[in-house]
Protein backbone atom coordinates (compact mmCIF):
# COMPACT_ATOMS: atom_id res chain seq x y z
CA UNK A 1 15.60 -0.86 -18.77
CA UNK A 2 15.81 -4.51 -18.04
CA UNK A 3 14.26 -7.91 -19.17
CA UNK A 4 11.75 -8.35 -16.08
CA UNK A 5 8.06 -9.12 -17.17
CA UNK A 6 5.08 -7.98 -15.58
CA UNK A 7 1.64 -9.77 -14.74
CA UNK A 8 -1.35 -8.41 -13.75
CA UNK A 9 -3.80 -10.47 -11.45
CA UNK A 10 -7.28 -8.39 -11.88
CA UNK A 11 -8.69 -6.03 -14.14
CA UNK A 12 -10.58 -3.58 -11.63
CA UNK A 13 -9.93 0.16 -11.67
CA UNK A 14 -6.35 0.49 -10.14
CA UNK A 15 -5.35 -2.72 -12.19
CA UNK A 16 -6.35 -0.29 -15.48
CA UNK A 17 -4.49 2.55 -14.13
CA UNK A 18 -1.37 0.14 -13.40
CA UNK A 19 -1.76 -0.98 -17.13
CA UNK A 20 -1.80 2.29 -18.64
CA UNK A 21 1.66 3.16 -16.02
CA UNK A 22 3.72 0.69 -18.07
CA UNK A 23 3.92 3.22 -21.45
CA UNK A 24 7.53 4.17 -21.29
CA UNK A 25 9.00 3.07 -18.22
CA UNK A 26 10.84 0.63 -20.47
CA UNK A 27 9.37 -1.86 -18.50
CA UNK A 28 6.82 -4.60 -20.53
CA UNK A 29 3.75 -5.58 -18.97
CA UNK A 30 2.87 -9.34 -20.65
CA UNK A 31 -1.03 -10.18 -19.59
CA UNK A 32 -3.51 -9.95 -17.44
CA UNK A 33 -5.85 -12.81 -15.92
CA UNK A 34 -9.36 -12.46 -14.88
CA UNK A 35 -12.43 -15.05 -13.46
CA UNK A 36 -13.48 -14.06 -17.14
CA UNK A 37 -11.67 -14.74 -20.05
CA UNK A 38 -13.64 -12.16 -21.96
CA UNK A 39 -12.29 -9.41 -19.62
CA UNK A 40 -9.20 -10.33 -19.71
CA UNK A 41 -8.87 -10.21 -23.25
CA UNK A 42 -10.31 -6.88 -23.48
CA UNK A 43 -8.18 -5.53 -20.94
CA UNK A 44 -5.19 -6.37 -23.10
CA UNK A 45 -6.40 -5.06 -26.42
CA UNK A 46 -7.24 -1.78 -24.57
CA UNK A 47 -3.27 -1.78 -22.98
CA UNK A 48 -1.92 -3.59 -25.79
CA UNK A 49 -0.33 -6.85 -23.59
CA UNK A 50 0.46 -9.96 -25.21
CA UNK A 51 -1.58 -13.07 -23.35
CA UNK A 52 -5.26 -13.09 -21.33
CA UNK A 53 -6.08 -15.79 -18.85
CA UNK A 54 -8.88 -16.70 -17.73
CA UNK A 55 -7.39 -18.25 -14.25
CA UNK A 56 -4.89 -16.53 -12.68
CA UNK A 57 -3.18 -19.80 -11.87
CA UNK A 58 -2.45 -19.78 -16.15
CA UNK A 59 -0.80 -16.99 -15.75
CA UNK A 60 1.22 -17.61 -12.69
CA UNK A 61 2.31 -20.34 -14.90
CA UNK A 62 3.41 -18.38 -17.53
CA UNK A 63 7.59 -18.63 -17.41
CA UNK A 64 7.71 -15.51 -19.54
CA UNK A 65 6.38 -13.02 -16.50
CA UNK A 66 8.88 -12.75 -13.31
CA UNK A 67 6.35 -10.00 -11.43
CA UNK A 68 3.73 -10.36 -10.72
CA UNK A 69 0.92 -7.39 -10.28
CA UNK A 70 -2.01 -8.42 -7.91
CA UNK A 71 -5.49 -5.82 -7.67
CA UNK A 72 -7.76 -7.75 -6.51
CA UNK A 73 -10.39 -7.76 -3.45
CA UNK A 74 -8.25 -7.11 -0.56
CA UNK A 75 -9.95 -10.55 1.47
CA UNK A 76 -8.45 -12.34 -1.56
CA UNK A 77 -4.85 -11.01 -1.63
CA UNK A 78 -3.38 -13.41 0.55
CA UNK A 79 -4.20 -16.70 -0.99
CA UNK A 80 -3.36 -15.24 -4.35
CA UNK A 81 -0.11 -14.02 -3.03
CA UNK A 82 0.40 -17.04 -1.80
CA UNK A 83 0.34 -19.09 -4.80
CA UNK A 84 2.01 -16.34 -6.83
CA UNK A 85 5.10 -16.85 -4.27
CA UNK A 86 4.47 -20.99 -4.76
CA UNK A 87 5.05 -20.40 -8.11
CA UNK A 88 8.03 -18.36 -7.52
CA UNK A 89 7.06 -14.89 -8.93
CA UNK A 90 8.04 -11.64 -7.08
CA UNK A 91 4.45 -10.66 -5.77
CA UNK A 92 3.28 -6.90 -5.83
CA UNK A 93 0.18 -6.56 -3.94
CA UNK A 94 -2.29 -3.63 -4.07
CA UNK A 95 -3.08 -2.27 -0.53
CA UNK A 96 -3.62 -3.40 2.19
CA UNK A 97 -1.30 -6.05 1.06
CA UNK A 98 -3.16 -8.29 3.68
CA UNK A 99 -6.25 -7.68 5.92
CA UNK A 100 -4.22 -9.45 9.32
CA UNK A 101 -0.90 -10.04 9.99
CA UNK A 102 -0.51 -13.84 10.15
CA UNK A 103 -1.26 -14.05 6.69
CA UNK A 104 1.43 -11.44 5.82
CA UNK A 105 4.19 -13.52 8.69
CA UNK A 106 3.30 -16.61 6.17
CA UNK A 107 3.78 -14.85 2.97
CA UNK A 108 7.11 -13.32 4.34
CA UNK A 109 8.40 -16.98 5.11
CA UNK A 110 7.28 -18.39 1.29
CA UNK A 111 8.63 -15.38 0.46
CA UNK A 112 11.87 -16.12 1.90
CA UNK A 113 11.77 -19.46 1.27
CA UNK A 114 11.24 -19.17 -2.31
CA UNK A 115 14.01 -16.54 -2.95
CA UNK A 116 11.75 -14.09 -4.40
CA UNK A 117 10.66 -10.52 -3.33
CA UNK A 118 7.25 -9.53 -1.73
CA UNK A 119 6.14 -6.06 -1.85
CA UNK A 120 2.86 -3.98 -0.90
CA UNK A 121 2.04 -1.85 -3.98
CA UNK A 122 1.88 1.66 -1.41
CA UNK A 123 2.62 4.54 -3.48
CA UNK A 124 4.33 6.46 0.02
CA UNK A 125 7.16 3.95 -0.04
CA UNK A 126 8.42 5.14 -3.67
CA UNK A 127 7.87 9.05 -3.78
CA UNK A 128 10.89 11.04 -4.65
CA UNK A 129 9.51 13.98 -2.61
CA UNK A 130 9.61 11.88 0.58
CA UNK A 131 13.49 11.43 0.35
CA UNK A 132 13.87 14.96 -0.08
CA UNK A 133 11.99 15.24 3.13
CA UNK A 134 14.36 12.99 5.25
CA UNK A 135 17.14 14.72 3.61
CA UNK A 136 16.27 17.98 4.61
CA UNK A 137 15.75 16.52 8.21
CA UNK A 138 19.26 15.41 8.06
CA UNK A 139 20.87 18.61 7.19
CA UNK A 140 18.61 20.86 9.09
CA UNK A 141 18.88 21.50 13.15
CA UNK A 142 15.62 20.78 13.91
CA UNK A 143 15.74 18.95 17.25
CA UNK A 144 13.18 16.66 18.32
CA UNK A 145 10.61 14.95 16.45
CA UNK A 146 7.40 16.19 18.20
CA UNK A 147 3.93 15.87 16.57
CA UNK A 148 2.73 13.80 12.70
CA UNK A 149 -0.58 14.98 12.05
CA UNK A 150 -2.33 12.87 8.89
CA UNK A 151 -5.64 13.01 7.09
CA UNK A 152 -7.57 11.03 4.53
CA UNK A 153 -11.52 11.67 3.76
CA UNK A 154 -13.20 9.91 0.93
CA UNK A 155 -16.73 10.27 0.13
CA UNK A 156 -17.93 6.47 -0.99
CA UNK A 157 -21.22 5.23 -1.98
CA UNK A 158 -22.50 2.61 0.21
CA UNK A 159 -24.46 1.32 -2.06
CA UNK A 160 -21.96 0.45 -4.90
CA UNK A 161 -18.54 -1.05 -4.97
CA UNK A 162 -16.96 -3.05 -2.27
CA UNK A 163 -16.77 0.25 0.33
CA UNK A 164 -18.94 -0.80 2.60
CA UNK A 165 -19.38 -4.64 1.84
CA UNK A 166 -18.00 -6.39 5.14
CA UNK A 167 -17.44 -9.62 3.34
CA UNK A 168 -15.24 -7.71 0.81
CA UNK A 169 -13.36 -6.61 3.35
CA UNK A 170 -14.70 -2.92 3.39
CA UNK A 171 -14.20 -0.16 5.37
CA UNK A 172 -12.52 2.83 5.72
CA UNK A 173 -9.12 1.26 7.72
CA UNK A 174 -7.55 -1.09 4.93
CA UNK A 175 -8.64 1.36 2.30
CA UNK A 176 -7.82 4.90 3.36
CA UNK A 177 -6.20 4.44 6.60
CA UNK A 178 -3.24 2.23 5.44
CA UNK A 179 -2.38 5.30 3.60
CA UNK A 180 -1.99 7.21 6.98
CA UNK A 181 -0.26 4.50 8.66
CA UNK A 182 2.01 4.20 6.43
CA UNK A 183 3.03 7.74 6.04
CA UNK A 184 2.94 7.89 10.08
CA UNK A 185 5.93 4.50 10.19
CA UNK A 186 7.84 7.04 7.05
CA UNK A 187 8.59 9.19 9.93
CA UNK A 188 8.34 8.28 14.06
CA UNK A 189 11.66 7.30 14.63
CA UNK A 190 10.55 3.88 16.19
CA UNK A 191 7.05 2.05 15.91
CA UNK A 192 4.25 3.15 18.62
CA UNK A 193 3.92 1.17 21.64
CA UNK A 194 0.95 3.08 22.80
CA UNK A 195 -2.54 3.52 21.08
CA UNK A 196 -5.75 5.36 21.35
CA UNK A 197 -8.59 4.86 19.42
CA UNK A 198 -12.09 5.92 18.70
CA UNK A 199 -14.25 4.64 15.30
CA UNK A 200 -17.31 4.91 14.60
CA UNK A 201 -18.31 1.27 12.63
CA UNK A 202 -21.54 1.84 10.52
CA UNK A 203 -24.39 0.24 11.59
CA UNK A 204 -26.09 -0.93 8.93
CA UNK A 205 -22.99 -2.43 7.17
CA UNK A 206 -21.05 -3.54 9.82
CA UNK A 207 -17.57 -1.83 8.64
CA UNK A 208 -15.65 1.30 10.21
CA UNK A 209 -17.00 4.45 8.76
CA UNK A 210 -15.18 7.29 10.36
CA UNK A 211 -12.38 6.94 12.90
CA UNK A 212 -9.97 9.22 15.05
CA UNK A 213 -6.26 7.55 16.07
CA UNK A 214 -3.67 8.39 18.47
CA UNK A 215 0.05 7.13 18.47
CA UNK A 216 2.90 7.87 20.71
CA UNK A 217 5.95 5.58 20.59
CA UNK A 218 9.00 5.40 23.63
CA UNK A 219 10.51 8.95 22.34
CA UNK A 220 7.62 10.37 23.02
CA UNK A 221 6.51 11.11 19.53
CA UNK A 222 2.61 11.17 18.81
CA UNK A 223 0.91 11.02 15.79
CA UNK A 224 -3.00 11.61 14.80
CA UNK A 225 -4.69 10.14 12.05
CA UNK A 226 -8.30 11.20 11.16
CA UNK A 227 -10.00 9.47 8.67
CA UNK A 228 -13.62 8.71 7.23
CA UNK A 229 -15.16 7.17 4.11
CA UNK A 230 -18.21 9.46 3.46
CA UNK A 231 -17.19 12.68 3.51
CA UNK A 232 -14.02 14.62 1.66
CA UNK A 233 -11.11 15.34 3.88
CA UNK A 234 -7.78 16.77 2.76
CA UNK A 235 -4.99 14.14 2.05
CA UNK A 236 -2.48 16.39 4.42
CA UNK A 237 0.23 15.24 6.45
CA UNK A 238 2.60 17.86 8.92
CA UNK A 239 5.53 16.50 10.20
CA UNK A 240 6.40 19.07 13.10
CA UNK A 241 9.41 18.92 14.88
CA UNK A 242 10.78 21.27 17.67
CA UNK A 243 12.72 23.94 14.81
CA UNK A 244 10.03 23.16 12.06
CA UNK A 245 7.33 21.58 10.42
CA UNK A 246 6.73 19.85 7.25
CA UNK A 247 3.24 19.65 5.58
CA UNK A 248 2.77 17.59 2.51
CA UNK A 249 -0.69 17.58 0.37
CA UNK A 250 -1.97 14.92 -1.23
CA UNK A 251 0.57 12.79 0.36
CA UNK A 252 -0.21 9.08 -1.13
CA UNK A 253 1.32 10.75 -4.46
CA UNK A 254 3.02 13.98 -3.23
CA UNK A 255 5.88 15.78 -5.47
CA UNK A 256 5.88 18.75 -3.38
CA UNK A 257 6.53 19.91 0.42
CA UNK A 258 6.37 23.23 2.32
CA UNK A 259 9.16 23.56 5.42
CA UNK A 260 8.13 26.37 7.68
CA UNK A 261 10.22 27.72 10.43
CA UNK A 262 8.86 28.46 14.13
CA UNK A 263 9.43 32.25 12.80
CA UNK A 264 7.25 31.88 9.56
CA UNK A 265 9.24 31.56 6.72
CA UNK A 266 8.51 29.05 4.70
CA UNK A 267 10.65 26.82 2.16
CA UNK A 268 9.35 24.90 -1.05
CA UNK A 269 10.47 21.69 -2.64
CA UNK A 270 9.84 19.76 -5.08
CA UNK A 271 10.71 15.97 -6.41
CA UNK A 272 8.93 13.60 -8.83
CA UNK A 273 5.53 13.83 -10.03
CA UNK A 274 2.06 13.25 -8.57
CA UNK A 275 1.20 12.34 -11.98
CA UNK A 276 3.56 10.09 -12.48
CA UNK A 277 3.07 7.86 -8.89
CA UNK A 278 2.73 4.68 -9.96
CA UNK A 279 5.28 4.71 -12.98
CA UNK A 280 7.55 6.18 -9.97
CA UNK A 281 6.59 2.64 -7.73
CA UNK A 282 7.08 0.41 -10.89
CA UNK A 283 10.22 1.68 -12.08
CA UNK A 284 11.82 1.71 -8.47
CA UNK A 285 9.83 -2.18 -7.73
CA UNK A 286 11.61 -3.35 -10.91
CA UNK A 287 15.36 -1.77 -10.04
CA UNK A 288 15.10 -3.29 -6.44
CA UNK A 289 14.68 -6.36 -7.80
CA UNK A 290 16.22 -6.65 -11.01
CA UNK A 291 19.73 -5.26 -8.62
CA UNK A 292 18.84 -7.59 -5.58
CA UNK A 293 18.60 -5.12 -3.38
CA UNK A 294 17.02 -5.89 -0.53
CA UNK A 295 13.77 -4.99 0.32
CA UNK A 296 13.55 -2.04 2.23
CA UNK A 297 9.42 -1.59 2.67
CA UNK A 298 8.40 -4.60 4.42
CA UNK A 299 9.15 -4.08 7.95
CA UNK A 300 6.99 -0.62 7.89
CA UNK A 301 4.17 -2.39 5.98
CA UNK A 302 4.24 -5.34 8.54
CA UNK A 303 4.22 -2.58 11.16
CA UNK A 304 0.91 -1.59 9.98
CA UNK A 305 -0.66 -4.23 9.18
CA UNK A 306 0.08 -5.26 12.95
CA UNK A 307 -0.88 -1.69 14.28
CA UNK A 308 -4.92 -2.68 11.64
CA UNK A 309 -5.21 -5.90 13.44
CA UNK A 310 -4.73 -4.09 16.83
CA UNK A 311 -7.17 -1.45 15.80
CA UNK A 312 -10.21 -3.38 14.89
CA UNK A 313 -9.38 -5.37 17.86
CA UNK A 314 -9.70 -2.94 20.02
CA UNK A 315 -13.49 -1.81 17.64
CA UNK A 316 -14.36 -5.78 18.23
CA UNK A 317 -14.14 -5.06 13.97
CA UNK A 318 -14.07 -8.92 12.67
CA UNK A 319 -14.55 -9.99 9.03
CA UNK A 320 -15.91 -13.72 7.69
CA UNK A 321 -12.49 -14.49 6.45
CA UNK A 322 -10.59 -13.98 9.54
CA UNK A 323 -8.31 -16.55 10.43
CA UNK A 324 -8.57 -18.67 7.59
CA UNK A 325 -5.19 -20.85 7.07
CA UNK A 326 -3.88 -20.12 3.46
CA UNK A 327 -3.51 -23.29 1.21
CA UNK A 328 0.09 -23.33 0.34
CA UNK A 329 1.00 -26.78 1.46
CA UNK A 330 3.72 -27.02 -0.67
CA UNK A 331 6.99 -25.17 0.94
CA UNK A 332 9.70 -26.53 -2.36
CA UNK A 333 10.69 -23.99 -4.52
CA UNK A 334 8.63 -24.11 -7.67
């Protein structure tokens, strides 16, 4: 498909499902780094890469990779994507790409300033099914763009994993509800410039638990999100305009979409596969770049990132790591 290596920064859960994404796209994946070298090489016998490191600056110093992958704790994505962008790799990070938006203004400037792409690894930017979607809204009368309604429940322990571990960044916001921002900014027409909130942040652990959102923007437009982290909700999202609605399940990976008419009759659609998500976001990551196309994602994700730092404002939410300054001294292209 094209000559553009692949790194992978972390060997956590999503890092493993990443790995096993790679058999053939046509795309190579090179190594992985870990804080242990022992992981690291296991990681790549079990996906069959070609180097471990045990730092991840050894990898970013690796000429053979050009991407870099990074799945990692989310209060540690900045300063690696910082020095990723130093070194002048294109930088994939997992979600949230960032936990506030003056890291991610800083990483869009080295970005910039390093002539090398930045991307948040969110599956909703790269589904097939979701350009069918804003096709069908370009070819169909439907009038105005009324009501988004979007879910996302996840049942996590609290006593395992980095859930509900405030200096890991936990919490049910930059895990489940960038998901739901994100497939809100697919669709208003314009960012919201009004907000309503009301979360529920866990007493014992110090992170948002459950939490209820309300958008509107200057068209008038509103959109709902509902989320929680310990309990199941459906991953749903209804897109309801004045002649119609659209109502997507499973929406972070969705390949299918059900149009209904204010009479009843319904439509079905179908593009991509939910198995097949993050081969989908690789493959199109690697075009975009290896074409230089420009990116098309970031202005939504810095849209939400903006929209989470407003939002746990407005819970008095604050983590440890909060306005840290990232150590990237060096601006000079690497």
């Amino acid at each position: 498909m094209n000559t553009l290596n692949w790194g992978i920064i972390g060997t956590g859960g999503i890092a493993e499902d990443f790995a096993a994404g790679f058999q053939d796209t046509g795309i190579t994946c090179h190594g992985v780094s870990s804080r242990s070298l022992e992981k690291a090489e296991a990681f790549k016998e079990a996906f069959g890469l070609h180097a471990a490191y045990g730092d991840y600056h050894e990898l970013l110093q690796d000429e053979v990779i050009d991407i870099v992958y990074i799945a990692t704790p989310h209060h540690t994505h900045a300063q690696i994507a910082a020095d990723a962008l130093q070194a002048g790799k294109h930088t994939v990070v997992e979600k949230p790409i960032v936990t506030q938006a003056d890291d991610l203004a800083q990483l869009k400037q080295l970005a910039e300033a390093q002539g090398v792409y930045l991307f948040e690894a969110m599956t909703t930017h790269y589904r097939p099914v979701y350009q069918t979607i804003r096709e069908l809204i370009d070819q169909k009368d439907l009038g105005a763009l009324k009501m988004i309604q979007v879910n996302f429940g996840s049942f996590k322990p609290k006593d395992a994993g980095y859930f509900f571990q405030k200096d890991l960044a936990g919490g049910a916001l930059l895990d489940i509800g960038v998901y739901a921002l994100n497939f809100v900014m697919e669709f208003l027409s314009t960012p919201p410039t009004e907000m309503k909130t009301l979360g529920y942040i866990n007493e014992q652990f110090g992170v948002d638990e459950s939490a209820g959102i309300v958008l509107k923007n200057d068209q008038n437009e509103l959109a709902t999100i509902t989320m929680t982290f310990h309990a199941k909700l459906p991953k749903r999202g209804v897109i309801a305009f004045e002649g119609g609605y659209f109502e997507i399940d499973n929406y972070p990976r969705a390949d299918r979409v059900t149009f209904t008419t204010p009479e009843g009759k319904t439509e079905h659609y179908q593009a991509g596969q939910s198995s097949q998500a993050l081969q989908e976001e690789m493959i199109a990551i690697t075009n975009l770049i290896a074409s230089g196309t420009p990116q098309p994602h970031l202005t939504k994700t810095t849209h939400v990132i903006e929209l989470m730092d407003a939002i746990r404002q407005e819970w008095n939410l604050t983590y440890p790591f909060d306005n840290h300054t990232l150590d990237a001294p060096n601006r000079e292209k690497a």
